[in-house]
Structure formats: C-alpha cells, structure tokens
C-alpha atoms as a PDB file:
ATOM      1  CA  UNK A   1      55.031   8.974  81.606  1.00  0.00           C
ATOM      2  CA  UNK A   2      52.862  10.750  78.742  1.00  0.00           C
ATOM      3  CA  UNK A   3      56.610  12.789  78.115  1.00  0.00           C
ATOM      4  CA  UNK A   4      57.451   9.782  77.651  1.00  0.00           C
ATOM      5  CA  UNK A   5      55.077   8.069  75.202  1.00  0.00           C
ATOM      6  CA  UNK A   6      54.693  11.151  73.194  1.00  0.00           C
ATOM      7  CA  UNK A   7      58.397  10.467  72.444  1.00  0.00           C
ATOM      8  CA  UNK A   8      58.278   7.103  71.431  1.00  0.00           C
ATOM      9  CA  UNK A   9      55.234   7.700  69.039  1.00  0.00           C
ATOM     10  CA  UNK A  10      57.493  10.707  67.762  1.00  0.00           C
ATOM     11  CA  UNK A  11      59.919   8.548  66.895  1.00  0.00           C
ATOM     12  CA  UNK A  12      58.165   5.740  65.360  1.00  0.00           C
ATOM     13  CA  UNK A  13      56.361   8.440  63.112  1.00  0.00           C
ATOM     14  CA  UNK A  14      59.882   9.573  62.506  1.00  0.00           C
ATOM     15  CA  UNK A  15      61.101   6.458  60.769  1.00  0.00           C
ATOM     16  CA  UNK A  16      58.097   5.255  58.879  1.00  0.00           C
ATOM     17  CA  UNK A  17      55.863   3.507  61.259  1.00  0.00           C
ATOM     18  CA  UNK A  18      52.655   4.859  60.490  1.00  0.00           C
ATOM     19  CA  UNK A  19      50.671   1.013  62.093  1.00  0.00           C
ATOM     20  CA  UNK A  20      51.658  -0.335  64.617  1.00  0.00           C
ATOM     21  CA  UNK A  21      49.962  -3.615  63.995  1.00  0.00           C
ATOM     22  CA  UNK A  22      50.667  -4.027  60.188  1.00  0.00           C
ATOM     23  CA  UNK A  23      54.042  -4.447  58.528  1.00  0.00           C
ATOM     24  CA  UNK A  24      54.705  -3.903  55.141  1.00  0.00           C
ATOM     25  CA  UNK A  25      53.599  -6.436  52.840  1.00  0.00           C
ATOM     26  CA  UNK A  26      51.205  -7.827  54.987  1.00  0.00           C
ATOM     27  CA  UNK A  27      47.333  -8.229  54.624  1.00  0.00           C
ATOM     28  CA  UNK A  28      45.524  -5.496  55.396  1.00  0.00           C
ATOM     29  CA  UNK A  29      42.456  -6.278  57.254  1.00  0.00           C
ATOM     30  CA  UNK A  30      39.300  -5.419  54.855  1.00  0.00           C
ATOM     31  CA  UNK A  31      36.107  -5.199  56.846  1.00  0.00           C
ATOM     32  CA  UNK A  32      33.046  -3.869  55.288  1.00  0.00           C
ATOM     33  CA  UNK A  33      32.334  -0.291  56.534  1.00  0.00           C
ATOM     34  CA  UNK A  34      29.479   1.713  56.100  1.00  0.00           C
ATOM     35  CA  UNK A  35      29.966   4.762  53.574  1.00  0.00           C
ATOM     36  CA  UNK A  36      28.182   8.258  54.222  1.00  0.00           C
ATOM     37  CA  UNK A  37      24.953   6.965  52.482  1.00  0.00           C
ATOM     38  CA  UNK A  38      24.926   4.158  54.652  1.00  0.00           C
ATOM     39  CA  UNK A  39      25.773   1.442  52.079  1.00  0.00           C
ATOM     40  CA  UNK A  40      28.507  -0.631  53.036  1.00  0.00           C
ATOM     41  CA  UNK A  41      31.743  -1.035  51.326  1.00  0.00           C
ATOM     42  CA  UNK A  42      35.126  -3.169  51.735  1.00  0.00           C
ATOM     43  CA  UNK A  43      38.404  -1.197  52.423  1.00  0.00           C
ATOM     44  CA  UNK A  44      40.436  -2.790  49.742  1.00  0.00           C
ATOM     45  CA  UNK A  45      39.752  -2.686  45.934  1.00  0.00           C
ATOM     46  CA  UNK A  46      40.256  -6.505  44.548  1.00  0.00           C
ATOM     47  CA  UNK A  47      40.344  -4.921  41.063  1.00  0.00           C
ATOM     48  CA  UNK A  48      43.377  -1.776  41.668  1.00  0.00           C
ATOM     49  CA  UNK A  49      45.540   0.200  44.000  1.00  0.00           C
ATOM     50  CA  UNK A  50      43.684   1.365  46.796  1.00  0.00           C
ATOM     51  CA  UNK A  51      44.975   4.760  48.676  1.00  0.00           C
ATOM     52  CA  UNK A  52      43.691   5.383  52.317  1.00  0.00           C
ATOM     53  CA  UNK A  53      43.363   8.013  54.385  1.00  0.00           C
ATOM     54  CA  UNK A  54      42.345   7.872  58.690  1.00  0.00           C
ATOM     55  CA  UNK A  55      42.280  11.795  59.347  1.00  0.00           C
ATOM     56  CA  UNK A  56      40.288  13.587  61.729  1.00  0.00           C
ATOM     57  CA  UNK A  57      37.934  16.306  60.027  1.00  0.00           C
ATOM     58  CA  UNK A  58      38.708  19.005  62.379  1.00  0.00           C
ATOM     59  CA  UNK A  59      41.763  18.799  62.370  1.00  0.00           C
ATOM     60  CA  UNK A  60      44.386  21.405  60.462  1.00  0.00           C
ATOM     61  CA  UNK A  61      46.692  18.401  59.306  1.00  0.00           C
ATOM     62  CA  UNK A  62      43.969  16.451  57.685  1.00  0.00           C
ATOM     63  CA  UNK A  63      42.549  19.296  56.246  1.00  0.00           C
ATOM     64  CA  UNK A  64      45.506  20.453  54.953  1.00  0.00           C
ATOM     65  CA  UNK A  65      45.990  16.621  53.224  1.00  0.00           C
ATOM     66  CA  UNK A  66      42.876  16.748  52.152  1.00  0.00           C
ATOM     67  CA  UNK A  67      43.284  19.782  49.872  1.00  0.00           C
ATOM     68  CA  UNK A  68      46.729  18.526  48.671  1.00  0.00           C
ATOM     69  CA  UNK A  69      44.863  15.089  48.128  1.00  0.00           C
ATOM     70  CA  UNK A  70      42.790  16.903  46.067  1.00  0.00           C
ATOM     71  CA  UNK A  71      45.555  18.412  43.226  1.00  0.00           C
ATOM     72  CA  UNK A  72      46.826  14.688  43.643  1.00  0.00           C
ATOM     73  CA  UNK A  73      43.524  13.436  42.103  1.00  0.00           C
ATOM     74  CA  UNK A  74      43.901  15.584  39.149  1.00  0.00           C
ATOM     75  CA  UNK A  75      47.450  14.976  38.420  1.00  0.00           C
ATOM     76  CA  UNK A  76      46.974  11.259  38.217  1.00  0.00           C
ATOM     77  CA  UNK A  77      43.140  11.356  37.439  1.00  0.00           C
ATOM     78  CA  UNK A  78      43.547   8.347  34.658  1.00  0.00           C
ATOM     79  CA  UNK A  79      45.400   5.892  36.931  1.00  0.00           C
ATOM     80  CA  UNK A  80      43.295   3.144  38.431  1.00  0.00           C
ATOM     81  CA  UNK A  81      43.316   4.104  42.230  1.00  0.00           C
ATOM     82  CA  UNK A  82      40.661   3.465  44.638  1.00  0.00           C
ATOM     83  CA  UNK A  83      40.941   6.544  46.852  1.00  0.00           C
ATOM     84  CA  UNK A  84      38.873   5.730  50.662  1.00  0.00           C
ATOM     85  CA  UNK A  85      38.934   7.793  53.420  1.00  0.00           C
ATOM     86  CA  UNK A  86      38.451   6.235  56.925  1.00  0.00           C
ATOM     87  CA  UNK A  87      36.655   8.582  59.906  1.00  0.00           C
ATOM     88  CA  UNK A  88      35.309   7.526  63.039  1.00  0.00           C
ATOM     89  CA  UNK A  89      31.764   7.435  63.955  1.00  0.00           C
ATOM     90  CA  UNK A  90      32.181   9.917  66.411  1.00  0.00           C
ATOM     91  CA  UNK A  91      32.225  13.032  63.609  1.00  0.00           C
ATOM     92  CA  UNK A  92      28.771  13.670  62.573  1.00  0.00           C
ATOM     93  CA  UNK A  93      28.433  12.998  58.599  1.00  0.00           C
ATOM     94  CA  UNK A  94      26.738  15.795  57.903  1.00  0.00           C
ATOM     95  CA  UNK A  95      31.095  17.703  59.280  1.00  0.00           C
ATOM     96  CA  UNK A  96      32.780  15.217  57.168  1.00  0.00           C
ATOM     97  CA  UNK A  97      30.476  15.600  54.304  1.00  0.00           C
ATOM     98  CA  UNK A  98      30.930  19.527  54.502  1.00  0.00           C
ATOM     99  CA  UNK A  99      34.907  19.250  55.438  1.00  0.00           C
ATOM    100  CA  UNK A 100      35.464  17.330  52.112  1.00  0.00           C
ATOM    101  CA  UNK A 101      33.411  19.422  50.027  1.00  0.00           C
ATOM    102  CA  UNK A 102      35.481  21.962  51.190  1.00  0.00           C
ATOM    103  CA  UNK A 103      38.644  20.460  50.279  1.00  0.00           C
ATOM    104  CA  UNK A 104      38.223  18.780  46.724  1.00  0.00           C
ATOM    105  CA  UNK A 105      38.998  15.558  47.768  1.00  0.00           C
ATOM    106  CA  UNK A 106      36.907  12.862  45.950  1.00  0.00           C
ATOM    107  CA  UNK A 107      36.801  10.117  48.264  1.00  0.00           C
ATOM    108  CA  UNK A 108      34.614   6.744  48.936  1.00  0.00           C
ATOM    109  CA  UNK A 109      34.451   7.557  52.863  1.00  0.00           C
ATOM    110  CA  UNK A 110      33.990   5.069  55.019  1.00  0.00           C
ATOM    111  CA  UNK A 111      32.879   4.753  58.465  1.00  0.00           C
ATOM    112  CA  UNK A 112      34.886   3.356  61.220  1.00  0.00           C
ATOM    113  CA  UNK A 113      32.560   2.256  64.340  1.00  0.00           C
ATOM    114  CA  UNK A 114      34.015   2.249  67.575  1.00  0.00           C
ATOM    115  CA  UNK A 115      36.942   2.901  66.051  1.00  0.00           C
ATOM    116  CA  UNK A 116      37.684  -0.544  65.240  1.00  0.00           C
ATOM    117  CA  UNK A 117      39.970  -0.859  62.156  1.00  0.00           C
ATOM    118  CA  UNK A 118      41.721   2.490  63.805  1.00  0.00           C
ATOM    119  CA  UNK A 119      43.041   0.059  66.599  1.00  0.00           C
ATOM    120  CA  UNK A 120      43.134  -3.111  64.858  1.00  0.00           C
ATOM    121  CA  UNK A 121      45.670  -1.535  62.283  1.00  0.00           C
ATOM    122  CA  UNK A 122      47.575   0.667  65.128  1.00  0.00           C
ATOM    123  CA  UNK A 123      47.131   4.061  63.695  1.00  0.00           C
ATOM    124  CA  UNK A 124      49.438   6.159  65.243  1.00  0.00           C
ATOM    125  CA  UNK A 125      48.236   9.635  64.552  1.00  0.00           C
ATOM    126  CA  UNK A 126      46.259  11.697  62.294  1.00  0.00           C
ATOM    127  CA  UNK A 127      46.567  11.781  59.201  1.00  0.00           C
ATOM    128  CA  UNK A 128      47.956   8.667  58.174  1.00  0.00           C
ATOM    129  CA  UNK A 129      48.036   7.091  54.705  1.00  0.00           C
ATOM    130  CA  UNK A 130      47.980   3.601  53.197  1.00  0.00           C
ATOM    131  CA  UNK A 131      48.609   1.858  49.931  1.00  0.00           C
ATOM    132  CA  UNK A 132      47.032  -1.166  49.201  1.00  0.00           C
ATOM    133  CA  UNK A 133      47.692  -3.886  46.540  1.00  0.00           C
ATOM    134  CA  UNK A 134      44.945  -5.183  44.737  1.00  0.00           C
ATOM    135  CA  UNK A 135      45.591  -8.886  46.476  1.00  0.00           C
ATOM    136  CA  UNK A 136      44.826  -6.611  49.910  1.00  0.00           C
ATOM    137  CA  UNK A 137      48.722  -6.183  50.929  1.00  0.00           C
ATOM    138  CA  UNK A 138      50.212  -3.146  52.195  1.00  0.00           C
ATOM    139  CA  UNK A 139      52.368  -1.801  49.867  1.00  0.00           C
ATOM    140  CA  UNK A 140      53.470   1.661  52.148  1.00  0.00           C
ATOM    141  CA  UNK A 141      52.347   3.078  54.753  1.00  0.00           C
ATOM    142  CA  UNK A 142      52.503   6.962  55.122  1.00  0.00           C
ATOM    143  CA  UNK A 143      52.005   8.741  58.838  1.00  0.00           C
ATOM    144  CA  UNK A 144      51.780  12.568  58.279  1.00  0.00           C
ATOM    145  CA  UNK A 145      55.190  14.853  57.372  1.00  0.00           C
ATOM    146  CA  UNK A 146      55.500  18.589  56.823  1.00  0.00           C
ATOM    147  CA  UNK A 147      58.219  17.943  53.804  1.00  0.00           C
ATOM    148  CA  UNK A 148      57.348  16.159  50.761  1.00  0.00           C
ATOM    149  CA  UNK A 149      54.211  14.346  51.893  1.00  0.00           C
ATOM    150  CA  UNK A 150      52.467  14.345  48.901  1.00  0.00           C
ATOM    151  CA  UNK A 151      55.764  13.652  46.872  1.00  0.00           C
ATOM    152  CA  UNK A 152      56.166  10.239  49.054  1.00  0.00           C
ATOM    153  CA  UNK A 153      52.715   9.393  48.501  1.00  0.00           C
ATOM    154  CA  UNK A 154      52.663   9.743  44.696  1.00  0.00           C
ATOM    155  CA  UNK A 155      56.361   8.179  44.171  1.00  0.00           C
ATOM    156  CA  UNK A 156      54.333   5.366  46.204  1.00  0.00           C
ATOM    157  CA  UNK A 157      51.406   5.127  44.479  1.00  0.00           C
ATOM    158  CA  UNK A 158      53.407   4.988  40.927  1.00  0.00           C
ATOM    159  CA  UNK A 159      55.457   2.382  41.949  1.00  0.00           C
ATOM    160  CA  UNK A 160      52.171   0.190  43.141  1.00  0.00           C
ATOM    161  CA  UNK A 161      51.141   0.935  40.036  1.00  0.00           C
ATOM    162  CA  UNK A 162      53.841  -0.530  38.167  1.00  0.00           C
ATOM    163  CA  UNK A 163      54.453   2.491  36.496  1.00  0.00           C
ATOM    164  CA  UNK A 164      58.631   3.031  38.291  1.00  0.00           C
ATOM    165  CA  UNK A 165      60.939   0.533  39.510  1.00  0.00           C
ATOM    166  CA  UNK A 166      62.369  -0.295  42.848  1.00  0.00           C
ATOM    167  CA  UNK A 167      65.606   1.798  42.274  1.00  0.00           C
ATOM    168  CA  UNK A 168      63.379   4.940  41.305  1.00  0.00           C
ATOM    169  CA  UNK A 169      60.924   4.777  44.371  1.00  0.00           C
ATOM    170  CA  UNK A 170      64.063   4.983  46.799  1.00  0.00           C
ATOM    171  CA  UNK A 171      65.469   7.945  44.457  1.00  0.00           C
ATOM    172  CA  UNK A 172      62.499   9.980  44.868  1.00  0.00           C
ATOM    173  CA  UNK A 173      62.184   8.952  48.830  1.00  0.00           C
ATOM    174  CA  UNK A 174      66.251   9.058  49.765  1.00  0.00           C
ATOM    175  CA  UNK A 175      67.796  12.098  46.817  1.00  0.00           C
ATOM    176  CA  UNK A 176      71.221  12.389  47.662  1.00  0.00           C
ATOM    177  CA  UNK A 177      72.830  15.165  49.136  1.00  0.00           C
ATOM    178  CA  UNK A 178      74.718  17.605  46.703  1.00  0.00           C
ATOM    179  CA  UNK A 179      76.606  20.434  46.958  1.00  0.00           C
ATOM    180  CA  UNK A 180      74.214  22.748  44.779  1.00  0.00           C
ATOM    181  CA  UNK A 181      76.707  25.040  43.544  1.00  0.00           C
ATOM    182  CA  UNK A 182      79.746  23.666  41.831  1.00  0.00           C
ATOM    183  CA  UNK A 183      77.872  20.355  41.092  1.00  0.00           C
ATOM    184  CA  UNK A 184      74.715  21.369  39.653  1.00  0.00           C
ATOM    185  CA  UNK A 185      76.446  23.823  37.024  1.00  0.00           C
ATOM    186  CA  UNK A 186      78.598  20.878  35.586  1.00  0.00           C
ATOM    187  CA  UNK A 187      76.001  18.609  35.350  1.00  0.00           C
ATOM    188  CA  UNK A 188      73.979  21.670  33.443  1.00  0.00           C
ATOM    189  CA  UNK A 189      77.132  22.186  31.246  1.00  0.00           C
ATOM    190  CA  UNK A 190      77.077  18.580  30.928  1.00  0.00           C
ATOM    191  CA  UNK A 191      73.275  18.691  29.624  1.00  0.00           C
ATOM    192  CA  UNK A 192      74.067  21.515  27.075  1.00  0.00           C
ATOM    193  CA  UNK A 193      76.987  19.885  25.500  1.00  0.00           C
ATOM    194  CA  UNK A 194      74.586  16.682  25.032  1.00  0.00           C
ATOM    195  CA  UNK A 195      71.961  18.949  23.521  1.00  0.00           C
ATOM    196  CA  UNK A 196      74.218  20.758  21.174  1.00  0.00           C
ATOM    197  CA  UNK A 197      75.838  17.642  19.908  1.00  0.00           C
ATOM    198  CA  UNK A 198      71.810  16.156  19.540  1.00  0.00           C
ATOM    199  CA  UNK A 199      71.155  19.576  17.532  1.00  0.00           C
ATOM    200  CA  UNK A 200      74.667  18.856  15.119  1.00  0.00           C
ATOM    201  CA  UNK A 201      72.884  15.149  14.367  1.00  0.00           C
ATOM    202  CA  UNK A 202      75.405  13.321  16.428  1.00  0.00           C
ATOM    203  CA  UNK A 203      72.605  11.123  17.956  1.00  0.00           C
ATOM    204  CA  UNK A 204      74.330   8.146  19.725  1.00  0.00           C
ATOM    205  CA  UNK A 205      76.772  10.925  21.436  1.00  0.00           C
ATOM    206  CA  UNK A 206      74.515  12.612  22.523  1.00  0.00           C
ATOM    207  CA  UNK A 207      72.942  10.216  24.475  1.00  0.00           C
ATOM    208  CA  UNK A 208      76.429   8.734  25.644  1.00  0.00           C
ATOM    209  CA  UNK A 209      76.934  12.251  27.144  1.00  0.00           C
ATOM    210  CA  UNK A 210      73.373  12.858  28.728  1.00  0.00           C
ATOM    211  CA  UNK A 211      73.751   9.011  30.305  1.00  0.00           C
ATOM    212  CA  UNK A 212      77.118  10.287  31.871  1.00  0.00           C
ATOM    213  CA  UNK A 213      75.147  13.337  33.492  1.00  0.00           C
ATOM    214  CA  UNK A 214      72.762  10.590  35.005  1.00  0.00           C
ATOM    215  CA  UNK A 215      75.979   8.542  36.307  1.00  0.00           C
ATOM    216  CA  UNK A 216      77.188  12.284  38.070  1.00  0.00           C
ATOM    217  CA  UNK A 217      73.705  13.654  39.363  1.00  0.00           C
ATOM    218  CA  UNK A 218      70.763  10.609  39.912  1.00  0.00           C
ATOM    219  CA  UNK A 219      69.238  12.481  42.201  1.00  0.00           C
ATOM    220  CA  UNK A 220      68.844  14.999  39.528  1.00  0.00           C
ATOM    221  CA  UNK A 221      65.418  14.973  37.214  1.00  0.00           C
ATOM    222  CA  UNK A 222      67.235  16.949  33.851  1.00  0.00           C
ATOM    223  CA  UNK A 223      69.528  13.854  33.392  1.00  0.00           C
ATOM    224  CA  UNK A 224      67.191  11.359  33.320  1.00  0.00           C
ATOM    225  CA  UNK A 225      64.616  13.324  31.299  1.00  0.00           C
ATOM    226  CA  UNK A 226      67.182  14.180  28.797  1.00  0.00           C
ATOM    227  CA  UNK A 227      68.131  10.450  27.987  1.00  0.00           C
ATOM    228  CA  UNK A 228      64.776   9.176  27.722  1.00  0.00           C
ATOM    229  CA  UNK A 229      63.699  12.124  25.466  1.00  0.00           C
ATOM    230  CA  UNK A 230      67.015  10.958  23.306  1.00  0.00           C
ATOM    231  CA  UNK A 231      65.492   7.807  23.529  1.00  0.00           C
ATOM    232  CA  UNK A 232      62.178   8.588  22.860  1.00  0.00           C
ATOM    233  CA  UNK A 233      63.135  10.323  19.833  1.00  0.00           C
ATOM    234  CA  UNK A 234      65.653   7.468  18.739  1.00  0.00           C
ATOM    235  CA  UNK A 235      62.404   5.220  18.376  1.00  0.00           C
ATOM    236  CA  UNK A 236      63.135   3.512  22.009  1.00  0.00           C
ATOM    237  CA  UNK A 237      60.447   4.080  23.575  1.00  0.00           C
ATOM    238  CA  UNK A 238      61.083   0.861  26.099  1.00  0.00           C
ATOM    239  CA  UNK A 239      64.094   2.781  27.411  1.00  0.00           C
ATOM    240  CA  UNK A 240      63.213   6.166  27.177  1.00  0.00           C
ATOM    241  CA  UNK A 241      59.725   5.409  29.101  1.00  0.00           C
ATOM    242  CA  UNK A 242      61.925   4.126  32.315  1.00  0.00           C
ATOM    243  CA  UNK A 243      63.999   7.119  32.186  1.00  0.00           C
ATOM    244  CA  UNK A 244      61.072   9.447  31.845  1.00  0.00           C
ATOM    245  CA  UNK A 245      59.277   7.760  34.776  1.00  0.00           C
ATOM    246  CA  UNK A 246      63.070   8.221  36.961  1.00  0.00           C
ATOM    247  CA  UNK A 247      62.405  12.134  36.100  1.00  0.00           C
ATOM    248  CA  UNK A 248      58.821  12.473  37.043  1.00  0.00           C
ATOM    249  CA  UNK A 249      59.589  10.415  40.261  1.00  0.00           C
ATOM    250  CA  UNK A 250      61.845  13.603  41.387  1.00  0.00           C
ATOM    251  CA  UNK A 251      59.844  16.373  39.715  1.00  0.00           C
ATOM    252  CA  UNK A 252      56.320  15.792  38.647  1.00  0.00           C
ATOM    253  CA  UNK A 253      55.892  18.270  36.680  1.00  0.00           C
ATOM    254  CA  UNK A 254      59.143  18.163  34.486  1.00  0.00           C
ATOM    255  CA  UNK A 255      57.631  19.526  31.389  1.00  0.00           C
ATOM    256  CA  UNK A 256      60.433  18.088  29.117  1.00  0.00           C
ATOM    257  CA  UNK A 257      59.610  14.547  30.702  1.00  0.00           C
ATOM    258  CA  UNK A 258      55.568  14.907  30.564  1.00  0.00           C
ATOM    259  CA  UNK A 259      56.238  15.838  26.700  1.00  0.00           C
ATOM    260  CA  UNK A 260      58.199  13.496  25.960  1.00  0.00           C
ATOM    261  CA  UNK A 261      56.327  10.777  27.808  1.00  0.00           C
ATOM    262  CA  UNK A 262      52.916  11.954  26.436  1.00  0.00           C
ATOM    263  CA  UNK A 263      55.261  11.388  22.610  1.00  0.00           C
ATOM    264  CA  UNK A 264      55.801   7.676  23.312  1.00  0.00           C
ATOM    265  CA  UNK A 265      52.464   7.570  24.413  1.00  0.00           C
ATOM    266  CA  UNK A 266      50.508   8.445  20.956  1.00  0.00           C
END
C-alpha cells in the first residue's frame, strides 16, 4: 500500500499538481498566520503578486530553493511581489530564523499551526510553490523539480505580473524539441545575415529576416531578442518590448535583450 501511494503522489507531482485541494484559478484560502515576531499576517497580498513557499527547514530541497529563491529576489528586486514563506509550528523559530539567514531568502514567514493551511490546500510535498493574484486566485502552482525550477517559477511570476503573454509563458514552460546541430547553425546564419543587412541601413529587411528566424526557431531566445532590438531601435518600442519579454522568458539573462529592454525603458 505505501508502494503504492508513493506512486500516485509521484505522479501527480509529475504533471503539475502541487494541491490537491486547490485548482488553478481558484481562491486561495487567506487565513491570518502568525509571522516569526508573533504579529499576524494574511497569506495573500490585496495590493500585488504574492509568491509562496511551504518547505521544511531541514530539509536539502528547501534549502536548496531557498538559496535559489534568494538570486531570484535580486534579479527581479523592483517587481511588486509579496514573497511569504509558510512553516509549520513544529520547527522551532529560532531553526527557521537561522536556516533563512543562511540562505538569503527575504521572506515574510508565516506560521502554520497544526498544520492547518498545509492540509486545507493539499500540499503534496516539500517544497512547493504558489502564485497568487492580487484578487487571492491561484495563478500556478509549483511542487518541487530538479530541472528548471526556478525558470518555471519566474516565467510564472512575469506572466502574473503582466509583464509576458499567454503564448510566451507556455514557450518558456513547453521549448520545443530541436535538433541542435543542423538547426541551430541556420537559424545563427539566419541572425547574421539580418544583422549585416541592419549594419548596410537596410532597416525594414532586416527585421523581415530576423522575424523569419523567429517563425524557424521560437523556442530560441536570439530570434526574438533580435527583432525587438530592431524594433526598439526603429522607435517601436510597443513591439519590440513583447519580443524582448519572449527572449528573457527563455534566457534571463540575454544580455542583448536586458540592453535593449533597459533602452525602451529610459
């Protein structure tokens, strides 16, 4: 039997199911928890995005989150996100106070008594993320991966921010499979042509040629931050912004894209 039931959680965890009691755009219950000082504090920001974290703090996992949560911060350290971190009553404060001090993390912990909002929202394991809306609905739920965690959680969080589309947040979750070699290169070839004919002046081709490297390769980050830097540069900033986003939704730290979005910015 507990063969059995570690298998089913395995393969709920597998294909998203991080509660077991709350779907995906539905409220998400927002008691008022006390914090580490004792004050008490609702889940759920009414005013932003709210990010949420269960994890256990002696556990490798949520340590290991924890630290990664912690570079998150500082990459998106001027979006409005209400980071909380939920821990049961049965860790002393003084461990949680020490584990997160350890790991960077700048959270607004809250404490969960008896466990209560662990089993009313079916956690299935530690750790497990939320996103929160600022109307209190779940926007995505994350249960704990080896690959790409962090990349899920911040294509999430930018698309609860309004800051990507629909068709970009399933880009950065589901890239395509390519064959690296043969396809990569043309696209690449495809990119220097555009750049060369950008460099003769010839603008509006250009940007006709880097768009037909983003038909070939979407899953691709270059293509996309090509055309909106064409864009960008062209004085459409509308555009080129939506194009930039595509390319940071793949690669965070394209520096062509982060230039050129920082441009249109000023």
């Amino acid at each position: 039997m507990t063969s059995l039931i570690s298998g089913l959680a395995s393969v709920l965890v597998l294909s998203g199911m991080a509660f077991a009691n709350i779907e995906i755009g539905s409220k998400v219950p927002n008691p008022s928890l006390a914090g580490l000082d004792g004050v008490e504090q609702s889940l759920v920001d009414p005013h932003g995005v709210t990010a949420f974290i269960f994890f256990h703090p002696q556990q490798e996992h949520s340590l290991e989150v924890l630290r990664a949560l912690a570079d998150l911060q500082g990459e998106m350290k001027d979006a409005d996100i209400h980071w909380v971190g939920v821990v049961s009553d049965r860790f002393p404060s003084e461990t949680v106070a020490s584990v997160l001090a350890e790991s960077g993390a700048d959270l607004e912990v809250l404490i969960d008594s008896g466990d209560r909002l662990y089993g009313e929202m079916g956690v299935r394991l530690y750790p497990t993320m939320g996103i929160a809306d600022s109307g209190g609905m779940l926007r995505a739920s994350l249960p704990y991966t080896k690959v790409n965690y962090m990349g899920a959680l911040q294509a999430h969080l930018r698309h609860a921010l309004g800051q990507t589309d629909d068709a970009t947040l399933d880009l950065a979750l589901h890239p395509t499979s390519i064959d690296v070699g043969s396809h990569e290169a043309e696209v690449g070839r495809q990119l220097k042509f555009a750049q060369m004919l950008w460099d003769r002046e010839k603008k509006e081709k250009a940007l006709a040629k880097a768009q037909e490297a983003v038909e070939a390769a979407p899953e691709l980050a270059d293509p996309h931050a090509l055309v909106g830097f064409f864009q960008v540069e062209m004085g459409n900033c509308e555009d080129g912004r939506e194009n930039l986003n595509r390319a940071l939704a793949i690669d965070p730290d394209h520096p062509k894209a982060r230039a050129a979005l920082s441009e249109c910015d000023s």
